[in-house]
Protein backbone atom coordinates (compact mmCIF):
# COMPACT_ATOMS: atom_id res chain seq x y z
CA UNK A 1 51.95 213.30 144.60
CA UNK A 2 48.83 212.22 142.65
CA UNK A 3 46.59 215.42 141.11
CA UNK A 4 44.42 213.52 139.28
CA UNK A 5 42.69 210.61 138.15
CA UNK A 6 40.67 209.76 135.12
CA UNK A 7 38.68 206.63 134.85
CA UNK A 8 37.32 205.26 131.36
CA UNK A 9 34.64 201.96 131.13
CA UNK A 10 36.52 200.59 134.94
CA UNK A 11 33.63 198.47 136.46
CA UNK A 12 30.93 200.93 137.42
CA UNK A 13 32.85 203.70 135.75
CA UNK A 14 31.85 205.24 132.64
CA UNK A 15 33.63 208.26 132.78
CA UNK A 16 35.17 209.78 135.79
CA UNK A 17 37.71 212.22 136.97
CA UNK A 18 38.97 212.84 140.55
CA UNK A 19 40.89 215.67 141.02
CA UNK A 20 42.88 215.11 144.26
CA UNK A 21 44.69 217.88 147.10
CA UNK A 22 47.85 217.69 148.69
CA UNK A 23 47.63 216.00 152.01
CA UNK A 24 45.00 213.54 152.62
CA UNK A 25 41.69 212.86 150.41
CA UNK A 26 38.99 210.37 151.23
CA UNK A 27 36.62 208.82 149.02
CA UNK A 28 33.49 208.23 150.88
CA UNK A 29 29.67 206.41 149.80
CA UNK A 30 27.87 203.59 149.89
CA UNK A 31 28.60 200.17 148.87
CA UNK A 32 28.54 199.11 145.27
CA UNK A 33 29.42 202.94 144.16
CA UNK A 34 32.77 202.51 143.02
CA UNK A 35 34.73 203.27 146.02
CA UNK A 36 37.00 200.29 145.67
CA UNK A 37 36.96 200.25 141.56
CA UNK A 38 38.90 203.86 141.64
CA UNK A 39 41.56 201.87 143.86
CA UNK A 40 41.41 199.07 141.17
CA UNK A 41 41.72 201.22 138.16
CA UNK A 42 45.02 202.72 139.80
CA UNK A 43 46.57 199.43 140.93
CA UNK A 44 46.18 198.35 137.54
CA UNK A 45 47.60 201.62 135.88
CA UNK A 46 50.05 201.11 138.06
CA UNK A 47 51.34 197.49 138.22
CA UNK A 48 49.35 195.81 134.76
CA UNK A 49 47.35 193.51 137.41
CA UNK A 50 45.40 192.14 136.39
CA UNK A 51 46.05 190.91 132.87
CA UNK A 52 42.56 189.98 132.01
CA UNK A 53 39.96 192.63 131.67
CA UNK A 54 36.81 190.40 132.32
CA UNK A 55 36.45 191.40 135.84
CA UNK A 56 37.33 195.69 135.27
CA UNK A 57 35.92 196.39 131.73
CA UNK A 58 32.79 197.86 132.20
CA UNK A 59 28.84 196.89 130.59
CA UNK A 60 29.41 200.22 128.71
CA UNK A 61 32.40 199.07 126.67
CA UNK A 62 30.61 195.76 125.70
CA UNK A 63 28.16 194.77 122.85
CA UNK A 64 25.01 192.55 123.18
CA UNK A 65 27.69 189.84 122.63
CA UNK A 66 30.22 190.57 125.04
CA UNK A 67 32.80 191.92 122.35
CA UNK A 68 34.73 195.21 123.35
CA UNK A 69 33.61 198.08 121.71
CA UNK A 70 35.00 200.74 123.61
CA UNK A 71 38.68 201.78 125.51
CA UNK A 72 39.49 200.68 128.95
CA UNK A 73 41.66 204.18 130.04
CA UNK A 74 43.18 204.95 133.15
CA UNK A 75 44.98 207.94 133.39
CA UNK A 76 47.15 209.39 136.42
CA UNK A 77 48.73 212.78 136.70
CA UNK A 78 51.08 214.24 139.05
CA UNK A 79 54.06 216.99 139.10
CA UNK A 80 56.54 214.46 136.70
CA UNK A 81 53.62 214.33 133.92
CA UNK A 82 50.86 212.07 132.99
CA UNK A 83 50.35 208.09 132.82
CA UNK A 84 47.89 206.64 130.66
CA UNK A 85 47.11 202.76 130.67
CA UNK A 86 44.65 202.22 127.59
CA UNK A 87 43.48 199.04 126.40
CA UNK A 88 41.09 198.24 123.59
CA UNK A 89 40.39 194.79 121.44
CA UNK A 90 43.27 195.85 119.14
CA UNK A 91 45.55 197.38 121.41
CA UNK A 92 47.11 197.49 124.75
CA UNK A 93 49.51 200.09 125.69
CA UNK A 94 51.14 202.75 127.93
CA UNK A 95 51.09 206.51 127.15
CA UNK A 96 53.74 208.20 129.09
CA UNK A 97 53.68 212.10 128.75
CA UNK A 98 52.57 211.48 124.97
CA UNK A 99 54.89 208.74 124.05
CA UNK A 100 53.31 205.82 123.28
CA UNK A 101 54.67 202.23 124.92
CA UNK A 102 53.11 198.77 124.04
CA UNK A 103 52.50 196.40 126.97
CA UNK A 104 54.51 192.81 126.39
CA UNK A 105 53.03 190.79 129.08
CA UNK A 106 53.35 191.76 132.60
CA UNK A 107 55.72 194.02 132.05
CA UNK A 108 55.69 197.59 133.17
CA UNK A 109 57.43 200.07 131.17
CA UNK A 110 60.49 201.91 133.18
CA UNK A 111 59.13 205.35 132.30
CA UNK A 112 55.81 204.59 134.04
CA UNK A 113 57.90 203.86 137.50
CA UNK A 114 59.91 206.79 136.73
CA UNK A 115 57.30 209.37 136.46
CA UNK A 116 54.86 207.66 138.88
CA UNK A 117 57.06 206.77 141.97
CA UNK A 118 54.38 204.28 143.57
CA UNK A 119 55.47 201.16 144.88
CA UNK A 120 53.42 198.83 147.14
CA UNK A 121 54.22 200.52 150.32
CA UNK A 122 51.72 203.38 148.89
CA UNK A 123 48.55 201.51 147.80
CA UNK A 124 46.62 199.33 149.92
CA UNK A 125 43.99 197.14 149.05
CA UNK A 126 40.66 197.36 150.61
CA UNK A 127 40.93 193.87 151.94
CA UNK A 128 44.43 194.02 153.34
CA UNK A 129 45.28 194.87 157.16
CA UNK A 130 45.38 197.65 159.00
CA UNK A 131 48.80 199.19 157.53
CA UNK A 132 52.10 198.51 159.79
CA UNK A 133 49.66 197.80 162.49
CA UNK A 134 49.59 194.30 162.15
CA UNK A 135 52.94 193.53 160.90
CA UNK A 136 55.74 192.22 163.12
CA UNK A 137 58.51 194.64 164.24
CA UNK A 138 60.69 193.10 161.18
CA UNK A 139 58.08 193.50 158.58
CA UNK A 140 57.75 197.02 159.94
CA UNK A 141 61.34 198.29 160.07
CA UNK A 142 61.18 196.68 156.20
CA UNK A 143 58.45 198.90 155.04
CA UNK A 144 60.90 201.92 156.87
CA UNK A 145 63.79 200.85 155.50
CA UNK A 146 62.15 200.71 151.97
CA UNK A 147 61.26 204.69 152.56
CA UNK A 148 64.67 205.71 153.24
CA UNK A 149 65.97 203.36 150.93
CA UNK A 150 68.08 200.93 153.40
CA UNK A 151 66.47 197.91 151.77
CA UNK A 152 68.82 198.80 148.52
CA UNK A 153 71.63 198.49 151.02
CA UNK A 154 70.13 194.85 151.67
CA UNK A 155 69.36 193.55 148.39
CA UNK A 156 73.06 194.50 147.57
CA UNK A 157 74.30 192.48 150.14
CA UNK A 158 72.34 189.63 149.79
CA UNK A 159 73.11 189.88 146.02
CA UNK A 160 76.53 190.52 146.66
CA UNK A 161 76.14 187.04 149.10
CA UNK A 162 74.64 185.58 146.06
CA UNK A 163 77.05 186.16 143.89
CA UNK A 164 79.87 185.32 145.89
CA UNK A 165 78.30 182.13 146.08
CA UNK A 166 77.53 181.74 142.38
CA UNK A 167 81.15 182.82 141.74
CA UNK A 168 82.72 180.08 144.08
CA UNK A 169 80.88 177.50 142.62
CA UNK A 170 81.90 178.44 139.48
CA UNK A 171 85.58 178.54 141.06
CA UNK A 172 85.06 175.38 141.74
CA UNK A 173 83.80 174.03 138.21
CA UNK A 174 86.46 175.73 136.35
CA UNK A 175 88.73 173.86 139.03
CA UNK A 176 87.65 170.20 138.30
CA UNK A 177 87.90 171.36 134.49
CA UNK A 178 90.97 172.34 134.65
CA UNK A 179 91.33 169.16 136.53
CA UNK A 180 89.84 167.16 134.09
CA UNK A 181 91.97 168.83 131.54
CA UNK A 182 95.11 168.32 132.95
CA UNK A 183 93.73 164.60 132.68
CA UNK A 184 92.69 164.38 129.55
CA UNK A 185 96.10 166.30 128.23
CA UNK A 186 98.54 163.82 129.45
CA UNK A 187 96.52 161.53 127.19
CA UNK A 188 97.81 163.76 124.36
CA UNK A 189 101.40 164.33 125.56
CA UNK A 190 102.42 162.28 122.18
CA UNK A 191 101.14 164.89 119.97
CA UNK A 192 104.47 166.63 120.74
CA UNK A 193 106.20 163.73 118.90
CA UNK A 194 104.12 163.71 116.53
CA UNK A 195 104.32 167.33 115.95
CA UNK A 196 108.12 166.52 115.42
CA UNK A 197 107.31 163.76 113.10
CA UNK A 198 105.58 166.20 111.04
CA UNK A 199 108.05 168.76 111.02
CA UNK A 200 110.46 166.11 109.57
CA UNK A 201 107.96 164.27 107.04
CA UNK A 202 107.40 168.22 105.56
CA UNK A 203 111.19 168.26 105.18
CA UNK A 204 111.36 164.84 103.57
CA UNK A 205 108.18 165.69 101.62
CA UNK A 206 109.89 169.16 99.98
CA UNK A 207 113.26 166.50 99.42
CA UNK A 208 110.66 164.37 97.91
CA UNK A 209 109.51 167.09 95.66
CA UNK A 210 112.50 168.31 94.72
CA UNK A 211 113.55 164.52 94.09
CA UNK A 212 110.74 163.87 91.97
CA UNK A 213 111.24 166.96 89.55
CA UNK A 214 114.96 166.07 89.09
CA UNK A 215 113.58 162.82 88.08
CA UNK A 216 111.17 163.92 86.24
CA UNK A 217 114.19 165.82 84.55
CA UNK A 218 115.72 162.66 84.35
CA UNK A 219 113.16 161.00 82.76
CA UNK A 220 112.71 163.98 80.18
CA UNK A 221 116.62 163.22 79.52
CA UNK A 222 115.89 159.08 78.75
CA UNK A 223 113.36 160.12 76.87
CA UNK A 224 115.60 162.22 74.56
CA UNK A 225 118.39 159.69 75.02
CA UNK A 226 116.18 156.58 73.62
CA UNK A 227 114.53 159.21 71.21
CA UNK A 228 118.60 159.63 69.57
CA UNK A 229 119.45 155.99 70.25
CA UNK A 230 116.79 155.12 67.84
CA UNK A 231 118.09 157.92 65.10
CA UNK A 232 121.46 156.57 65.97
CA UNK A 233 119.92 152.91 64.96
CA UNK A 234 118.22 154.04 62.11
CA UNK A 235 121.83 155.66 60.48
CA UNK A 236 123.87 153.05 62.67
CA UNK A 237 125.40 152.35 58.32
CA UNK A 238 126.84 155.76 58.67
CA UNK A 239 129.96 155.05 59.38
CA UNK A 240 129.83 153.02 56.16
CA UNK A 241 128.62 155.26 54.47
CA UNK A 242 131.23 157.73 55.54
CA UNK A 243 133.93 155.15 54.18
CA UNK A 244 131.81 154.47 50.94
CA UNK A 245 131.78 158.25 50.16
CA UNK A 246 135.46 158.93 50.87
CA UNK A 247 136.27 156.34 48.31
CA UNK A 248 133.69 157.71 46.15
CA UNK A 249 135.09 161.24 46.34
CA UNK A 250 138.59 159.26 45.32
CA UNK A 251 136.58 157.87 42.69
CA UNK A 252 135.10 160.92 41.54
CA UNK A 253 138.76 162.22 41.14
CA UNK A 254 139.96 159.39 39.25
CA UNK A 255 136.79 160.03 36.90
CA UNK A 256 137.71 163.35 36.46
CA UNK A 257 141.47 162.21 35.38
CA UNK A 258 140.03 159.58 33.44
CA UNK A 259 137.13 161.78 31.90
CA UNK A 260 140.41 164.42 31.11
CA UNK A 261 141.98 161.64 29.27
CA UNK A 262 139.04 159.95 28.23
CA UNK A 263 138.43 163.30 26.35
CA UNK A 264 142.01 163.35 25.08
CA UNK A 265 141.14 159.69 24.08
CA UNK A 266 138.39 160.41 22.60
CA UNK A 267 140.04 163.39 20.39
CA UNK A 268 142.67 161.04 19.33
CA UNK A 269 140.23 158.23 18.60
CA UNK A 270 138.57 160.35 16.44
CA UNK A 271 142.04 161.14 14.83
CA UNK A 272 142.71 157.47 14.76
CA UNK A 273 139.27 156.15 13.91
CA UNK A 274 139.36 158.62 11.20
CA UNK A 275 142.94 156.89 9.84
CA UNK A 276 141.57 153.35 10.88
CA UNK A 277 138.99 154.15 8.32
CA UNK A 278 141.19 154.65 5.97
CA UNK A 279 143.43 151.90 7.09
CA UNK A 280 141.24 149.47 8.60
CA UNK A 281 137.38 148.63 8.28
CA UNK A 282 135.96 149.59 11.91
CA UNK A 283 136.87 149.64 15.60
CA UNK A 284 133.63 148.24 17.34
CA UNK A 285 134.71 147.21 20.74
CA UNK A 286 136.92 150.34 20.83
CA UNK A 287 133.45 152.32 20.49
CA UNK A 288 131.41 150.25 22.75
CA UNK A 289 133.83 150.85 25.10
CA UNK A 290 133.67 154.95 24.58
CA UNK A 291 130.00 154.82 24.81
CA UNK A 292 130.23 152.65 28.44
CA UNK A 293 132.68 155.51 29.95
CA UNK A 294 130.52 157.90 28.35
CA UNK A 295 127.21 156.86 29.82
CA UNK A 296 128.55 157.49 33.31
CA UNK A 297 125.73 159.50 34.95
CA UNK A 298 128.05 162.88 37.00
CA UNK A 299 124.78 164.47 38.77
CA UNK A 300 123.55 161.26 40.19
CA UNK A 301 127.03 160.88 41.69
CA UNK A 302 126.88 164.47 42.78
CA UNK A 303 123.59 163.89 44.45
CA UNK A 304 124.27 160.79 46.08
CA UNK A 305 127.60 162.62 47.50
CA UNK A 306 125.70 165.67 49.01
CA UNK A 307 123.03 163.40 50.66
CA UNK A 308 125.48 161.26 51.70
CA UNK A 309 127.08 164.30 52.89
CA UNK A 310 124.09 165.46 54.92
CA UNK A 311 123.54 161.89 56.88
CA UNK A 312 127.11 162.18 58.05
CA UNK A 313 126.39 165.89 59.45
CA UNK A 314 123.21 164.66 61.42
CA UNK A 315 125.27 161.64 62.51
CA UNK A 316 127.36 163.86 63.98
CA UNK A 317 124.86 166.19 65.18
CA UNK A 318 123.18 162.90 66.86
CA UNK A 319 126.08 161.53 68.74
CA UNK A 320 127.68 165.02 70.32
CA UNK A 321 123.63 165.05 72.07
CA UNK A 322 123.50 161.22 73.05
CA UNK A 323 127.09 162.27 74.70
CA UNK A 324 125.95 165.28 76.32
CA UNK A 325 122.80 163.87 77.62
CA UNK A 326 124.85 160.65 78.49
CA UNK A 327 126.95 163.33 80.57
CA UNK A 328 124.01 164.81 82.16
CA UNK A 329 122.45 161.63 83.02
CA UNK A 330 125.70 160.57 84.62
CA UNK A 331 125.65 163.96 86.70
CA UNK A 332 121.32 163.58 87.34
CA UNK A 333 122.45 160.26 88.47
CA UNK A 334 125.10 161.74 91.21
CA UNK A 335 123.27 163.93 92.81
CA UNK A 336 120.71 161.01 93.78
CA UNK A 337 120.50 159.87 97.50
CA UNK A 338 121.96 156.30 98.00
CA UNK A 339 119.06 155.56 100.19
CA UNK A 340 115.19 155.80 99.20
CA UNK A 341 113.87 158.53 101.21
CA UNK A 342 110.80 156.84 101.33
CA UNK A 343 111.43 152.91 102.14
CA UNK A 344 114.62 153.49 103.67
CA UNK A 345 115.92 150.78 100.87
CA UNK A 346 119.20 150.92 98.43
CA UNK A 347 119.00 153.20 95.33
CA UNK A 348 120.47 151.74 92.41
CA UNK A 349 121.22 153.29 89.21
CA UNK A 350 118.65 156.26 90.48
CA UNK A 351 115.66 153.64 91.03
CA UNK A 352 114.78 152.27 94.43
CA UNK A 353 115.86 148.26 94.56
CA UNK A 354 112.34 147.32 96.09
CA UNK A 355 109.99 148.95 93.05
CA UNK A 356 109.26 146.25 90.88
């Protein structure tokens, strides 16, 4: 129940406060004294109609130039508390029981409903009928049943009828979608094959893979195997050379035979040059001969022998790695597929017969 109501700049209200008693007031007086502006300040407390001010803000709030200069306030009070509409040029809000609420267009705060339990069964305008009096027998048992709260029972019916509604037409769209996408999915049935397909290209792809690095092994392999085919061609006169140095180790022996009984020779010649002196006048070509054999260079020999030497070790070294990579190729070679995993064509010798 209302206990009071206080009325700021409202039409012809400056400032007023009516202070009402249980059961039934009456506000009584002649026309044009704000009888019907108290019912106006509470409808819009109560509801936020209307949304302009122009026809309730008072001459007292206004300036020679029609600008606000003072609050619109409406305040109501009963046993739940107190609800104050307020409205200036800045602002324009609800204060219910001290907290304050900003208005976002016609919207009225729940805690203003809450505290003020009015709804349009309990205000009347001045210009509206008699009330219930000239309302059908329907529009009357609708006001009762909105007392005892029976129209709740209605609106959850007919939004219960509503929603069934809503929700078998939605039934129904989700139907001819479904529909649809059965439809549209037998269009796509082959992306099961293809599915498969890609299954099987991933396999081929990791054979592939796996393909390509043992060829790029492969290749590594050639590589080496050209690199020592061309150090076999460069010392392919090994071989010879071998040969040359076994007879030059034979010769080497000989030399040191001969060089023993060159030196013998030579001890003698000097024996025998020294009684062909006495005996005869000279032995030239015997000595040009001595100083031939003695010219022979024996470290040049040895140094030609140890470098020959060291050729035939690399030539050996060479040819036991052409034969194991030979042996690896061979094996490298094997393990290839005899059909191109990727053209389907004949592999020969580890290369596919269509690359050019």
């Amino acid at each position: 129940m209302i206990k009071k109501i206080t009325i700021n700049n409202i039409q012809s209200h400056k400032e007023s406060i009516l202070e009402l008693d249980s059961g039934i007031n009456a506000i009584v007086g002649s026309s044009n004294n704000g009888k019907s502006a108290v019912l106006r300040a509470l409808y819009w407390c109560v509801y936020n109609r209307p949304l302009g001010t122009d026809n309730l803000l008072s001459h007292w709030a206004v300036d020679k130039k029609g600008n606000q200069i003072s609050p619109m306030i409406v305040s109501v009070e009963n046993e739940k508390g107190t609800v104050t509409r307020k409205r200036t040029k800045t602002e324009n809000q609800y204060i219910v029981n001290n907290q304050e609420l900003n208005v976002v267009k016609t919207d009225v705060p729940e805690q203003v409903e809450k505290v003020l339990s009015l709804s349009d069964t309990n205000i009347q305008k001045q210009q509206d009928a008699p009330f219930l009096l000239s309302l059908t027998s329907g529009q009357v048992a609708q006001y009762f049943n909105k007392i005892v709260r029976l129209d709740v029972i209605d609106r959850v019916l007919s939004n219960a009828e509503s929603k069934r509604r809503k929700t078998n037409q939605e039934i129904n769209q989700v139907e001819d979608l479904i529909s649809d996408f059965k439809t549209k999915l037998e269009k796509y049935k082959w992306l099961d094959f293809v599915e498969k397909l890609l299954v099987k290209y991933d396999s081929l792809q990791r054979k592939l893979e796996h393909i390509q690095n043992k060829m790029s092994i492969l290749d590594n392999q050639i590589s080496s195997y050209n690199y020592y085919g061309r150090i076999c061609k460069k010392y392919e006169s090994i071989e010879n050379s071998k040969k040359l140095l076994s007879k030059l180790n034979q010769l080497v022996d000989k030399y040191r035979k001969n060089k023993e009984t060159i030196d013998d020779i030579s001890e003698s010649l000097d024996d025998f040059e020294l009684c062909r002196n006495q005996i005869y006048p000279s032995f030239d070509e015997q000595k040009k001969l001595i100083a031939e054999i003695s010219s022979i260079d024996m470290e040049s020999i040895e140094t030609k022998k140890t470098e020959l030497r060291k050729q035939l070790e690399m030539f050996e070294y060479a040819s036991e790695v052409i034969e194991s990579n030979k042996q690896e190729v061979d094996n490298l070679r094997k393990q290839l597929p005899d059909i191109c995993p990727l053209c389907g064509s004949v592999m020969k010798n580890g290369k596919c017969s269509k690359e050019k």
